[in-house]
C-alpha atoms as a PDB file:
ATOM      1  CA  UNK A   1       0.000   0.000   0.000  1.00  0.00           C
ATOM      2  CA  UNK A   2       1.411   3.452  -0.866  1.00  0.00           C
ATOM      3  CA  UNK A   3       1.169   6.430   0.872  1.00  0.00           C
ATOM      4  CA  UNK A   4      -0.475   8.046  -2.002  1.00  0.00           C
ATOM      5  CA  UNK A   5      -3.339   6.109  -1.383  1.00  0.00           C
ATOM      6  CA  UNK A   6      -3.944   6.483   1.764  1.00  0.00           C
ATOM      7  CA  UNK A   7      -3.103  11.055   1.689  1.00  0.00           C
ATOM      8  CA  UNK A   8      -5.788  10.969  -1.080  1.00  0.00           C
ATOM      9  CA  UNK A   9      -8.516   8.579   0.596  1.00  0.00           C
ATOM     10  CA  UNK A  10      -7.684  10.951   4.004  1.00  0.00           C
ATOM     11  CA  UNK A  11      -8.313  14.236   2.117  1.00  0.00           C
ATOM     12  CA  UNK A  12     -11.134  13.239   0.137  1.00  0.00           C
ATOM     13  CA  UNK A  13     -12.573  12.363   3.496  1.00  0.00           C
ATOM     14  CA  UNK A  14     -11.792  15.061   5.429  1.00  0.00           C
ATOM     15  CA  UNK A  15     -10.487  17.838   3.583  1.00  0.00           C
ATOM     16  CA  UNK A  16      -9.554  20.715   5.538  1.00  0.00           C
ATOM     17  CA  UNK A  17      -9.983  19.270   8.881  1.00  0.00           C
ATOM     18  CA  UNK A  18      -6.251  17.127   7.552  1.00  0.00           C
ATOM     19  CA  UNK A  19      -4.174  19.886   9.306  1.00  0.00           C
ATOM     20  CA  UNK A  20      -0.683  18.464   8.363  1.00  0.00           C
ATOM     21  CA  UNK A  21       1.059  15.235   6.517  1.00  0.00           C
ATOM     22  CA  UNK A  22       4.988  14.241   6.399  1.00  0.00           C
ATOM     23  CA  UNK A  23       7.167  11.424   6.159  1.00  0.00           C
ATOM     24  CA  UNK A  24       9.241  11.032   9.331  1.00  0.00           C
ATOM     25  CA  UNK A  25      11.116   7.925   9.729  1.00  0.00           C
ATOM     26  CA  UNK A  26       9.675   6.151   6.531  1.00  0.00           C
ATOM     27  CA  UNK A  27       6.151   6.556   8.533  1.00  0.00           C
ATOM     28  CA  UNK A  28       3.449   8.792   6.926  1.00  0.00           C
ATOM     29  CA  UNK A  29       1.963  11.088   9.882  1.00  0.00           C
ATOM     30  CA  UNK A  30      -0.800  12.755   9.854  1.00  0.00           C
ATOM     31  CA  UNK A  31      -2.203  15.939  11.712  1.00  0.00           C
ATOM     32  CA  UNK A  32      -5.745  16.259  11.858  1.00  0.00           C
ATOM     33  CA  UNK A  33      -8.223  18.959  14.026  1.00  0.00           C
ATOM     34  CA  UNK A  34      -9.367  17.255  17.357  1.00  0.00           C
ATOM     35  CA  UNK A  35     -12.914  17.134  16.616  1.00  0.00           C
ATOM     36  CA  UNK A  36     -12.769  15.039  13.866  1.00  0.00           C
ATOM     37  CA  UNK A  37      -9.800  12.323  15.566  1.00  0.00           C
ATOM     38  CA  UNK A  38     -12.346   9.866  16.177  1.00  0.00           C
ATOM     39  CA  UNK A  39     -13.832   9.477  12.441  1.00  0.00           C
ATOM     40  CA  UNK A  40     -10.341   9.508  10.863  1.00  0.00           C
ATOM     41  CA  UNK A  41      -9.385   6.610  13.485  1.00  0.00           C
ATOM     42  CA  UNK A  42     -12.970   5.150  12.635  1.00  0.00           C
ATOM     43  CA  UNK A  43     -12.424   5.397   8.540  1.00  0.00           C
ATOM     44  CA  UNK A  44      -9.093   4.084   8.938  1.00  0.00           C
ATOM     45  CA  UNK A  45      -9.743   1.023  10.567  1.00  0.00           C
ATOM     46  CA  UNK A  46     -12.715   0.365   8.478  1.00  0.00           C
ATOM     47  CA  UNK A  47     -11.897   1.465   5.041  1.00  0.00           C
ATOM     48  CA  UNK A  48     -11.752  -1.250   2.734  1.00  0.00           C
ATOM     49  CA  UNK A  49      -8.772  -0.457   1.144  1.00  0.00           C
ATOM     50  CA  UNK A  50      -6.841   0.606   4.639  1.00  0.00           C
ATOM     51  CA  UNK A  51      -7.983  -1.779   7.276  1.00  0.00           C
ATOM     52  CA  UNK A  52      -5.751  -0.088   9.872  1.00  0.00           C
ATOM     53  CA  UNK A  53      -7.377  -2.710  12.444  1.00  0.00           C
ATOM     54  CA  UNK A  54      -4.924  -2.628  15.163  1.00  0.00           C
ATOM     55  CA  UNK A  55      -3.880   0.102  17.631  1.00  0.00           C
ATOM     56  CA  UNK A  56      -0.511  -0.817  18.632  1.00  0.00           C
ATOM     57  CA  UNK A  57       0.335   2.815  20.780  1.00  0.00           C
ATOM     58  CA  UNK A  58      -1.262   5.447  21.784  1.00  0.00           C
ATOM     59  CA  UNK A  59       0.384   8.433  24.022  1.00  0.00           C
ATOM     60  CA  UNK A  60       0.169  11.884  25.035  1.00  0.00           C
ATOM     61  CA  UNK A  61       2.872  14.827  24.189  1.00  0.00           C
ATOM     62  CA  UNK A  62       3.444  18.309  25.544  1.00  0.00           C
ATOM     63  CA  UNK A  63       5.185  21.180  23.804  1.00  0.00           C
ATOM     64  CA  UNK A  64       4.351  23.839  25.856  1.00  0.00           C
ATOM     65  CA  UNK A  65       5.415  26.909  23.404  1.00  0.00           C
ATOM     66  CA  UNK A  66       2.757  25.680  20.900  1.00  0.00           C
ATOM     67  CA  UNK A  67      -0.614  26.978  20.590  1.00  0.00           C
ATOM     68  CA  UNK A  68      -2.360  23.925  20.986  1.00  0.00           C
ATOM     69  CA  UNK A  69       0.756  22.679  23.370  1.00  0.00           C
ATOM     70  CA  UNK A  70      -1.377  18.914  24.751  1.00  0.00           C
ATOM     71  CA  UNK A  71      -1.477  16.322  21.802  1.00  0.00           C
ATOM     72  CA  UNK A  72      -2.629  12.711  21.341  1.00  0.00           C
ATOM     73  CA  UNK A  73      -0.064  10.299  18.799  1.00  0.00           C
ATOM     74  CA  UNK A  74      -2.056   6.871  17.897  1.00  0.00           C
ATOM     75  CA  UNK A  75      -0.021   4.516  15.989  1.00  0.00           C
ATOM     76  CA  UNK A  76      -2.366   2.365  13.820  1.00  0.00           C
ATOM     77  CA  UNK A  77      -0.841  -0.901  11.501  1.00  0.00           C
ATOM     78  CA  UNK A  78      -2.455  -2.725   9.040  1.00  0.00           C
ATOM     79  CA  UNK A  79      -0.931  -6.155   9.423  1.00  0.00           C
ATOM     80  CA  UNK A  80      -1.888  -7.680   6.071  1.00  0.00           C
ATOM     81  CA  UNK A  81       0.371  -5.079   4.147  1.00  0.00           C
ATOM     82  CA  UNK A  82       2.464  -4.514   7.162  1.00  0.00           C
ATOM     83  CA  UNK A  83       1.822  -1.201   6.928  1.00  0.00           C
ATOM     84  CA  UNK A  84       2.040   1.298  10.077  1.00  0.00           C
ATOM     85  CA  UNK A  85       0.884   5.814   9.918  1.00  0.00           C
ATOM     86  CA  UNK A  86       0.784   8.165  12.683  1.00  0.00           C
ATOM     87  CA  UNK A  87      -2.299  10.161  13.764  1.00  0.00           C
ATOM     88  CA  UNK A  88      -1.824  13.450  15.807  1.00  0.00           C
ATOM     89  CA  UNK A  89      -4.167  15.702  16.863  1.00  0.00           C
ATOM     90  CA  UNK A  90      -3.837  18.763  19.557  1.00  0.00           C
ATOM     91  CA  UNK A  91      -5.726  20.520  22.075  1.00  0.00           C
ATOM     92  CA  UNK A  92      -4.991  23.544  24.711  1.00  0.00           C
ATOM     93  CA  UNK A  93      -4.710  23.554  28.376  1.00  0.00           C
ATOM     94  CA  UNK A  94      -7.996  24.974  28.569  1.00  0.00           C
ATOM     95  CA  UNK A  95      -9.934  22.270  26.910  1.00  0.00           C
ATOM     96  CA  UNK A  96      -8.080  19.385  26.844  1.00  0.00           C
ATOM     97  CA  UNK A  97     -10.627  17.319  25.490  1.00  0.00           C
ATOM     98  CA  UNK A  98     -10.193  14.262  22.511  1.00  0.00           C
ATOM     99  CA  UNK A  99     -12.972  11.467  22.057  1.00  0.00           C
ATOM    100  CA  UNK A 100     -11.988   8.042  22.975  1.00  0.00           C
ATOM    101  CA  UNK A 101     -11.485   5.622  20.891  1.00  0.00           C
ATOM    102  CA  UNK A 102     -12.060   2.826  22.916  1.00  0.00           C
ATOM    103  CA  UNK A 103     -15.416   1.519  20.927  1.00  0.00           C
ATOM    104  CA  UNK A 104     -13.020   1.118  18.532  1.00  0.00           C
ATOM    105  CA  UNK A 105      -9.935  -0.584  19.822  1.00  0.00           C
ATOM    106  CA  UNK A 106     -10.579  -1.940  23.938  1.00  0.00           C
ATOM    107  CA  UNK A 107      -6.929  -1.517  23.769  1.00  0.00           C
ATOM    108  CA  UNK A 108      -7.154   1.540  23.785  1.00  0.00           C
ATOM    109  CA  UNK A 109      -8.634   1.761  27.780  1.00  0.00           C
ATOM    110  CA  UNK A 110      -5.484   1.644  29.659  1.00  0.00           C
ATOM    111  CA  UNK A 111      -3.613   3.469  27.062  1.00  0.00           C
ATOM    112  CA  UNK A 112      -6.046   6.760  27.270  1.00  0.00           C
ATOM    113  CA  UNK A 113      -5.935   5.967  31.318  1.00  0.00           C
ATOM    114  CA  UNK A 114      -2.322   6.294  30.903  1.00  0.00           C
ATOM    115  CA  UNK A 115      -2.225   9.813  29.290  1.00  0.00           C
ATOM    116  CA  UNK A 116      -4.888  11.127  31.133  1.00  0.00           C
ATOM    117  CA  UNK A 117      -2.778  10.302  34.272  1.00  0.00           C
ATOM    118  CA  UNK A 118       0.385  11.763  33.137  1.00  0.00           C
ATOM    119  CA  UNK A 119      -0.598  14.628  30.837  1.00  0.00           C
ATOM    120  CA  UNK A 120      -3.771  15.349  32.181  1.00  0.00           C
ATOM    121  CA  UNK A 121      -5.995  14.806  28.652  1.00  0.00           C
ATOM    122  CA  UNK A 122      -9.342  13.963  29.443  1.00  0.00           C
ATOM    123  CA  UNK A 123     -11.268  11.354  26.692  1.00  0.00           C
ATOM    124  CA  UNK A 124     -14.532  11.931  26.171  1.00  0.00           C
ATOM    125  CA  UNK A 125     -16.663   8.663  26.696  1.00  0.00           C
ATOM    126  CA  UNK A 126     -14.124   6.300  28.275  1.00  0.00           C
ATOM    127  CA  UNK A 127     -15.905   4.250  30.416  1.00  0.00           C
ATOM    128  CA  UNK A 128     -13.144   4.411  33.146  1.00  0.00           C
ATOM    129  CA  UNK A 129     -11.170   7.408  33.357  1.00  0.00           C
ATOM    130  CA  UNK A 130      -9.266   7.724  36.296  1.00  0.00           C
ATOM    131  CA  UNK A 131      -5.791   7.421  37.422  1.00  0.00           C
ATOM    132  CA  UNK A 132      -4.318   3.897  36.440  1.00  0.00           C
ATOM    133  CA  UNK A 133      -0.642   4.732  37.792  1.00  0.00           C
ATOM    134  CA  UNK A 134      -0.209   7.468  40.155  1.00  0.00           C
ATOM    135  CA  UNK A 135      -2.135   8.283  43.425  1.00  0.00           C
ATOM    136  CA  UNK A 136      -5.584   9.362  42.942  1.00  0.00           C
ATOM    137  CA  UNK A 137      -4.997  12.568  45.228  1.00  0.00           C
ATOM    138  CA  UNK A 138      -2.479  14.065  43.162  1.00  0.00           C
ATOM    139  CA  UNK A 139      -3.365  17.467  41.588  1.00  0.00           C
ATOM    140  CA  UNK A 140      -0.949  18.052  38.620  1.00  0.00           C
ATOM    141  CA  UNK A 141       0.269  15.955  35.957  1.00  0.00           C
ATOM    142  CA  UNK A 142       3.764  15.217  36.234  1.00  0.00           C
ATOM    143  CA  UNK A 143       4.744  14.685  32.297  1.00  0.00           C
ATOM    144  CA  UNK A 144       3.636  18.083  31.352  1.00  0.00           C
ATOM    145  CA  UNK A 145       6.812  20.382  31.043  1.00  0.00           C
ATOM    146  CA  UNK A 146       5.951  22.964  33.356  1.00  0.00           C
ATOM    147  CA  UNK A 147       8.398  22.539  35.915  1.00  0.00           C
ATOM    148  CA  UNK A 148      11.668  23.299  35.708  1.00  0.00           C
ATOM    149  CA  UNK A 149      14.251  20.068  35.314  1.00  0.00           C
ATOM    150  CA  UNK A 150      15.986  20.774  38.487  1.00  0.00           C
ATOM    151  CA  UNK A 151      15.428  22.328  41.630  1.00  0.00           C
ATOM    152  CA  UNK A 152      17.917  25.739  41.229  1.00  0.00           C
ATOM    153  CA  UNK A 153      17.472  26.677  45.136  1.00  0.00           C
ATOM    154  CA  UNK A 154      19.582  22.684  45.845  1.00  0.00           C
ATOM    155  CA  UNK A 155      22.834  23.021  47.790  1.00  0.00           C
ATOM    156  CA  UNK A 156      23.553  19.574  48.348  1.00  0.00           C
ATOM    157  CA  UNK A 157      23.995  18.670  44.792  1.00  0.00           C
ATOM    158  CA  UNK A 158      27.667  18.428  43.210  1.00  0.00           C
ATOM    159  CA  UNK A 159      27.874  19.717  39.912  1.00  0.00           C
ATOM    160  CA  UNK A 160      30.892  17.892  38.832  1.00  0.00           C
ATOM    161  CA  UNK A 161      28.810  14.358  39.079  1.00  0.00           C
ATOM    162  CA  UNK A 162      26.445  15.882  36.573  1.00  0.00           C
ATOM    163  CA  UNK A 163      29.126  16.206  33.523  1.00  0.00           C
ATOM    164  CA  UNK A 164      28.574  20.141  34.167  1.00  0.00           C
ATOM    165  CA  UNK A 165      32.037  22.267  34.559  1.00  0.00           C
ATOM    166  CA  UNK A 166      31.872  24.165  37.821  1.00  0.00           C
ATOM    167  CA  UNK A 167      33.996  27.296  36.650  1.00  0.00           C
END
């Protein structure tokens, strides 16, 4: 199967809500506009000519110096052709809101649980959203960047054992 299938079937589809394609690491990836994340899964998976039938990841990013900075990547593969694409989508801090896909893929449960724990995206229709890893109780979301790295006020760290040159 060729790419250029698969870009025209997309845009024929959903024209302007296809945001972005590329080729990154002999992958085709494709951006599309949140609302819509959860037909493109659906008409990839079902398409005749696609049959992207198995979700093998699914993860949350942050890039905080975006406009939309909170983003879903699903990684779908049609195992016939052997044939893998990339679907992102983003939302803002605000409303970080993406329909599950879960109806689609039950694999998909404790992979949305996952992100929603750790970047704080909340899936619209999951049947069990809640906190799968860290303590229920905890009020931020400790893969988003907005903390610094380190701690700058630390005195009882040695720089030296950190590669960094001291002078």
């Amino acid at each position: 199967m060729e790419n250029a299938l698969i870009v025209d079937k997309l845009y024929k589809a959903f024209g302007r809500d296809i945001l972005k394609m590329d080729t990154d690491a002999d992958i085709l990836s494709v951006t599309v506009a949140h609302p819509v994340i959860h037909e493109v899964i659906r008409f990839l998976k079902e398409d005749g000519d696609l049959e992207f039938n198995m979700l093998t990841d699914l993860c949350g990013i942050h890039y905080p110096d975006r406009g939309l900075p909170l983003g879903v990547v699903y990684h779908l593969h049609n195992l016939p052709e052997n044939k893998r694409i990339r679907i992102k989508t983003f939302v803002t801090l605000a409303d970080p809101s993406v329909s599950t896909v879960t109806d689609l893929f039950s694999s998909a449960n404790w992979m949305e649980r996952e992100t929603y724990d750790f970047y704080g995206i909340l899936f619209t229709g999951h049947p069990n959203l809640k906190r799968i890893l860290n303590v229920e109780y905890m009020d931020f979301f400790p893969l988003r960047k907005e903390y610094p790295l380190e701690d700058p006020t630390r005195e009882d760290k040695d720089d030296r054992f950190f590669g960094r040159n001291t002078q």
